[in-house]
Protein backbone atom coordinates (compact mmCIF):
# COMPACT_ATOMS: atom_id res chain seq x y z
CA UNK A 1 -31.19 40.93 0.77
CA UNK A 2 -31.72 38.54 -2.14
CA UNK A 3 -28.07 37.44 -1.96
CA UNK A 4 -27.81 37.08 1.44
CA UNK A 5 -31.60 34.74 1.79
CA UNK A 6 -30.00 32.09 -0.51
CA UNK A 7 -27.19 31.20 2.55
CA UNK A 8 -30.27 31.87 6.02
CA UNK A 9 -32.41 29.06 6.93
CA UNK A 10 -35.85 29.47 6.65
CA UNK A 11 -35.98 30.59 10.54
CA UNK A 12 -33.38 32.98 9.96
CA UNK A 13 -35.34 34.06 7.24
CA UNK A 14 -38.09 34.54 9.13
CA UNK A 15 -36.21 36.64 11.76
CA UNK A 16 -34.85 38.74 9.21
CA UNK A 17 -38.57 40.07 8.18
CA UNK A 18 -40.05 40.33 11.92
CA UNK A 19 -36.86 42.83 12.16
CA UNK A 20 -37.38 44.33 9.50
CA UNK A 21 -41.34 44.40 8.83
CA UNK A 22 -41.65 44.03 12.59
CA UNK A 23 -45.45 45.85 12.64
CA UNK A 24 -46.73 44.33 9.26
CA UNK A 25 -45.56 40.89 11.30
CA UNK A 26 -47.38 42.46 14.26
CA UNK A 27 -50.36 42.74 12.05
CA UNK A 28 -50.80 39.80 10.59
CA UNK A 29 -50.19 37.70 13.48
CA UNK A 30 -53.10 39.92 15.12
CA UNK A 31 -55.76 39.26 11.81
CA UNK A 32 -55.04 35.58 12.17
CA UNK A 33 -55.56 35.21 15.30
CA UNK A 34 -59.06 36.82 15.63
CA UNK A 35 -60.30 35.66 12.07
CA UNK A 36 -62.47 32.70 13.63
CA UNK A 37 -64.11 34.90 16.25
CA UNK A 38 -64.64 37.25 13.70
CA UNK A 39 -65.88 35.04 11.16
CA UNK A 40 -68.48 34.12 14.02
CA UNK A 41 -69.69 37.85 14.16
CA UNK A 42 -70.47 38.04 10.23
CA UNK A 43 -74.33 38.26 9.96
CA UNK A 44 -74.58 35.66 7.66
CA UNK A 45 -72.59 33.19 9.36
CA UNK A 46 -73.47 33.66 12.95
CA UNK A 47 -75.68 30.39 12.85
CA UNK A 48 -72.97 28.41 12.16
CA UNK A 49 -71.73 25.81 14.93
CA UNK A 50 -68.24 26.93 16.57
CA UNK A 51 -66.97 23.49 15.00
CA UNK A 52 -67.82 23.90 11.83
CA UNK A 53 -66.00 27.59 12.01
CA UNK A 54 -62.53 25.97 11.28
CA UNK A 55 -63.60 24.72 8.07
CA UNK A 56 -64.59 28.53 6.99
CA UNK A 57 -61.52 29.63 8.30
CA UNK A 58 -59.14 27.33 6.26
CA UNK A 59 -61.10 28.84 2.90
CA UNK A 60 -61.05 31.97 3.56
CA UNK A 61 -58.21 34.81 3.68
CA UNK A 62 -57.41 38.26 5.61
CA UNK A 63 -56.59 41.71 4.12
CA UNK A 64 -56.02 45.39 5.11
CA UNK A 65 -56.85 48.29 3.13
CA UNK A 66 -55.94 51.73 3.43
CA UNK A 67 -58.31 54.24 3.73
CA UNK A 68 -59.11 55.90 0.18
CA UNK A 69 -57.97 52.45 -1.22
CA UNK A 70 -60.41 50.68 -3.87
CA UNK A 71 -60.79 47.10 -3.27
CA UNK A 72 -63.06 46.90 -6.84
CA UNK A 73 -64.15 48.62 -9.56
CA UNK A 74 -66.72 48.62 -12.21
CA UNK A 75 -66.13 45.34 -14.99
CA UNK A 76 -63.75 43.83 -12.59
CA UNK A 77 -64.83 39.85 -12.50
CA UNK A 78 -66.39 38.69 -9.78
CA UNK A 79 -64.03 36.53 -8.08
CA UNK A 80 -64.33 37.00 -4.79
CA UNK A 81 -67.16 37.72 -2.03
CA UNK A 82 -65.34 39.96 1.11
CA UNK A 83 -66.66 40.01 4.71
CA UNK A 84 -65.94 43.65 6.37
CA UNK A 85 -63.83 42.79 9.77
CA UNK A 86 -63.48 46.61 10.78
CA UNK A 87 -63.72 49.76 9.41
CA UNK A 88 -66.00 50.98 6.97
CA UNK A 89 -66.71 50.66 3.03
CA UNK A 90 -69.06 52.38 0.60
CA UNK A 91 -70.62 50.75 -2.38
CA UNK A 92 -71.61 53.12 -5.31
CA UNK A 93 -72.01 53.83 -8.32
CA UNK A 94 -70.41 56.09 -11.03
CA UNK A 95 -72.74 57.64 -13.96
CA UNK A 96 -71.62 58.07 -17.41
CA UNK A 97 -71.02 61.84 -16.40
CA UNK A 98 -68.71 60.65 -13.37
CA UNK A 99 -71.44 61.36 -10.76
CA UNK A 100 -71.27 59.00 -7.81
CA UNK A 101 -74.57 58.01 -6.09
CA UNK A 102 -73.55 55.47 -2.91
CA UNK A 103 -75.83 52.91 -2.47
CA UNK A 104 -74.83 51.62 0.83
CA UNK A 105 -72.18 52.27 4.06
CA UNK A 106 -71.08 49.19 5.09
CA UNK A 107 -70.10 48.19 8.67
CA UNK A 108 -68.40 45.71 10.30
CA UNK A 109 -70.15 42.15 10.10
CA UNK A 110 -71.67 42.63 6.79
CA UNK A 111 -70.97 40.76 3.07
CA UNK A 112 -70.34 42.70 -0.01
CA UNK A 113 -69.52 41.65 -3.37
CA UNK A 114 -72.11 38.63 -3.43
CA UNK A 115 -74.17 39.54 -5.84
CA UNK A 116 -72.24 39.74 -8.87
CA UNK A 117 -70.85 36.50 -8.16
CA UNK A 118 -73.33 34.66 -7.15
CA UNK A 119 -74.64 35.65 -11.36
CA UNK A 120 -71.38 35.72 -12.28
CA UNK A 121 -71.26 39.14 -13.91
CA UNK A 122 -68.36 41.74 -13.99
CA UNK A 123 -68.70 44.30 -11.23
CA UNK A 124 -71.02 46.97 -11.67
CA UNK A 125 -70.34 48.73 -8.99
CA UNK A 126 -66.99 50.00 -6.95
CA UNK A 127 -66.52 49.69 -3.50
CA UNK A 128 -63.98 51.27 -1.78
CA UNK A 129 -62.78 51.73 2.07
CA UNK A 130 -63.69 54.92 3.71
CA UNK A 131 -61.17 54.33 6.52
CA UNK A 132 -58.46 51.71 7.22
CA UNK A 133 -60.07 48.23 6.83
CA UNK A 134 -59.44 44.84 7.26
CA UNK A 135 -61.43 42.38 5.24
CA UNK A 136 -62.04 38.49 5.27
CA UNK A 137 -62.25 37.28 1.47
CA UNK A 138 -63.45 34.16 -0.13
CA UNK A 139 -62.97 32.86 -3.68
CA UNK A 140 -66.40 32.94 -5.07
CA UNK A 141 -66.37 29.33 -6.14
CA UNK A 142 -65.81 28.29 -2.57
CA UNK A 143 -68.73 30.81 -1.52
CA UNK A 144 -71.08 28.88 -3.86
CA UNK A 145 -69.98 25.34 -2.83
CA UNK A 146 -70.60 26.80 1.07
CA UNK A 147 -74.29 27.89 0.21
CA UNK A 148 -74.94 25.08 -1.51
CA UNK A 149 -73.87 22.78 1.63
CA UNK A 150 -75.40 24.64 4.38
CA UNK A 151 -79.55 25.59 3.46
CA UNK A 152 -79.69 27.55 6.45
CA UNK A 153 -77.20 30.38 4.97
CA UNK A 154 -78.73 30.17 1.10
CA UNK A 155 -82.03 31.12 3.04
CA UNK A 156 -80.33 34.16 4.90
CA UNK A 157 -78.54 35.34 1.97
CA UNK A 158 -81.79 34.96 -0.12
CA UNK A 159 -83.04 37.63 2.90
CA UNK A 160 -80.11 39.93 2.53
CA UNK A 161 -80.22 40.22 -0.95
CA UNK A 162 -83.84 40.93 -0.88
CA UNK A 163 -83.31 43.56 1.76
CA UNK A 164 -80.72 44.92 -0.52
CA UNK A 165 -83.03 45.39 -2.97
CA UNK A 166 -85.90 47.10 -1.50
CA UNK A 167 -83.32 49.55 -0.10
CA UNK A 168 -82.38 50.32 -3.82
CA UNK A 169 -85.64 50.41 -4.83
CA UNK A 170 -87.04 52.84 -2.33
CA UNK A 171 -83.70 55.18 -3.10
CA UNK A 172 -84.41 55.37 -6.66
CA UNK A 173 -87.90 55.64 -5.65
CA UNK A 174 -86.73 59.02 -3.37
CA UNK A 175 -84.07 60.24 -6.19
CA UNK A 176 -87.44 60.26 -8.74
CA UNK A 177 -89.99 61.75 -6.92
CA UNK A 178 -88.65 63.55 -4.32
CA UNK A 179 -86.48 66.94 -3.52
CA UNK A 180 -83.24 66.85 -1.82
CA UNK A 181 -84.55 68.45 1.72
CA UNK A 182 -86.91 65.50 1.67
CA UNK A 183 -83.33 62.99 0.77
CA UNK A 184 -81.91 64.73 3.30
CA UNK A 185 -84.78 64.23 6.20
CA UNK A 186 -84.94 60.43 5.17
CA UNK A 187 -81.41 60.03 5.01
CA UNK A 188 -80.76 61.43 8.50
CA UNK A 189 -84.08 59.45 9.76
CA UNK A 190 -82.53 56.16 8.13
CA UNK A 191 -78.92 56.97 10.01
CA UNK A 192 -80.33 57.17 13.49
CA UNK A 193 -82.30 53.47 13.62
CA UNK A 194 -78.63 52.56 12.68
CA UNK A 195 -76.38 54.47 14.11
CA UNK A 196 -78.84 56.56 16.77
CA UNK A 197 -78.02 56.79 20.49
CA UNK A 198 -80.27 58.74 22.87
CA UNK A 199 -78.32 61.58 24.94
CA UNK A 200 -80.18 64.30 26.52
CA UNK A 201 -79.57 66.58 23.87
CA UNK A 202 -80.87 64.30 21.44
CA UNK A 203 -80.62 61.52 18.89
CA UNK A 204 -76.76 61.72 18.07
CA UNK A 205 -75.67 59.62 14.74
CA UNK A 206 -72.36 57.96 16.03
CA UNK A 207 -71.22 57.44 12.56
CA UNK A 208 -68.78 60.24 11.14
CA UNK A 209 -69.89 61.32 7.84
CA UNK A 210 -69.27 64.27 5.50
CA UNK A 211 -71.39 66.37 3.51
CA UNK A 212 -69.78 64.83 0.25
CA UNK A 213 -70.81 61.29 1.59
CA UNK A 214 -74.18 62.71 2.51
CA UNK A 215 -74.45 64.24 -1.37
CA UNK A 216 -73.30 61.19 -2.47
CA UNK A 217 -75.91 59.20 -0.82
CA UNK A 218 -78.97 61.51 -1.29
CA UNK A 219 -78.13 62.33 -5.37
CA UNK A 220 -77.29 66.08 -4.92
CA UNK A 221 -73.81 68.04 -4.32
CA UNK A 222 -71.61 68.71 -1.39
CA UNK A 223 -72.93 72.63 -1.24
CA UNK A 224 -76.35 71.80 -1.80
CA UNK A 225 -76.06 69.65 1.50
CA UNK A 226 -74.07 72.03 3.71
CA UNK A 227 -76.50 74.48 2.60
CA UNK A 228 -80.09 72.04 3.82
CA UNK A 229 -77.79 71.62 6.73
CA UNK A 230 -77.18 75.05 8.06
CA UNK A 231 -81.06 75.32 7.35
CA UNK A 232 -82.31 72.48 9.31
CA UNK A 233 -79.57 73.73 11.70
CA UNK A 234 -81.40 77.02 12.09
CA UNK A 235 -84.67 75.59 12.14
CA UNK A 236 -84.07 73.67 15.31
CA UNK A 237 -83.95 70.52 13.76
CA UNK A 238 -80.53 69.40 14.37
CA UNK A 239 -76.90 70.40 15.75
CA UNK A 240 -73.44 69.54 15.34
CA UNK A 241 -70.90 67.96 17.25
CA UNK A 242 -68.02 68.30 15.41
CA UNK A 243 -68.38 65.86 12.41
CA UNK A 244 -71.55 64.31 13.93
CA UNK A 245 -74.96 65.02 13.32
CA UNK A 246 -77.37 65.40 16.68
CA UNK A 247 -81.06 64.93 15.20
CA UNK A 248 -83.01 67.90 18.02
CA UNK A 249 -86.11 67.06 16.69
CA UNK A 250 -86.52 64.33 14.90
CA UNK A 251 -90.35 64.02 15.51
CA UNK A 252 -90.37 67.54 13.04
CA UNK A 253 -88.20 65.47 10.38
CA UNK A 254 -90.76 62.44 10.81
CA UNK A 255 -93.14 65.35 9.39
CA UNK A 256 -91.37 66.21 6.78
CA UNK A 257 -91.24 62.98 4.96
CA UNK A 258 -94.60 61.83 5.94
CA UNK A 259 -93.65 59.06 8.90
């Protein structure tokens, strides 16, 4: 293919890869197209006026990742800030045993990676894509000179982070003091204000999850989980449907942890 480049124009060039990369193509095309909407959808930029958009997208850039597929790891530099388009990403981190404790599921429409470069520190934390994901990334130094143009998004990323943080601080707070059935009520509790919708049955957490995310989330292990599970499960407390959770009684949870 080399050989044969050096005598194509660059439009026969360029017909030669749609051929032959003719869904990647397909792909890209798609991710360019809908980056300003979906720039518009990010939480921290929704506030920004649909003229100024064009400037954010000319700084930023698109990327898929496979599912399973790290996107950073611990003492990587901060060099970038990433915006979730769609799918989903976890942010954790690994103990000097190997553990994993997850600090957060992302969603779409939510920033990662900010707060290591906004101090300028090496990761210290991994994130990593828990299905197929497309991502909008910014060079950090361009994320700086943003916030430090526009006051209105310095003050909602001040909020963020500080929402971050007392979301760390009450998990830690839950890993110290409390046992895992207790994790395991609040975590389910904390799932449905995000991801709750009413059915008849119940309160049914539309995110897929596994008990290894769960364990990872809560501090314990995957049988310890499956285990609290099948007991909350016989209790009344909850059902299945399939990978999903349906909170029965969530009122008898509330209990448990004191709300």
């Amino acid at each position: 293919m080399m050989a044969l480049a050096t005598f194509l124009s660059a439009q026969e060039r360029e017909n030669v890869r749609r051929l032959i990369y003719p869904d990647h193509f397909a792909m890209i095309l798609h991710m360019i197209k809908n980056k300003i909407w979906y720039l518009q959808r990010i939480n921290l930029f929704n506030a920004i006026p649909p003229e100024e958009m064009e400037d954010l997208d000319r700084i930023t850039r698109m990327a898929a990742v496979k599912k399973k597929e790290t996107i950073y790891l611990p003492g990587d530099p901060s060099r970038q800030v990433y915006l979730l388009k769609s799918g989903r990403v976890k942010i954790a981190r690994l103990s000097e045993e190997g553990r994993e404790l997850t600090f957060a599921l992302l969603e779409p429409g939510e920033i990662f990676g900010e707060l290591e470069a906004l101090d300028d520190l090496p990761r210290d934390t991994l994130a990593e894509a828990l299905d197929d994901s497309e991502l909008c990334i910014m060079q950090r130094d361009t994320f700086l000179a943003l916030i430090r143009s526009k006051p209105e998004l310095s003050f909602r990323l001040t909020k963020l982070i500080g929402f971050r943080m007392r979301q760390i601080e009450s998990r830690v707070e839950d890993l110290v003091f409390r046992d895992v059935p207790y994790r395991l009520a609040h975590l389910l509790l904390r799932l449905s204000k995000e991801y709750g919708k009413e059915t008849p049955q119940g309160i049914l957490l539309k995110i897929k999850i596994t008990h290894q995310e769960i364990a990872n989330l809560i501090g314990s292990i995957r049988e310890t989980v499956s285990t609290i599970l099948g007991d909350f499960k016989k209790e009344g407390l909850i059902t299945f449907d399939g990978r999903k959770i349906i909170l029965l009684r969530p009122d008898l949870l509330k209990k448990r942890v004191g709300f």
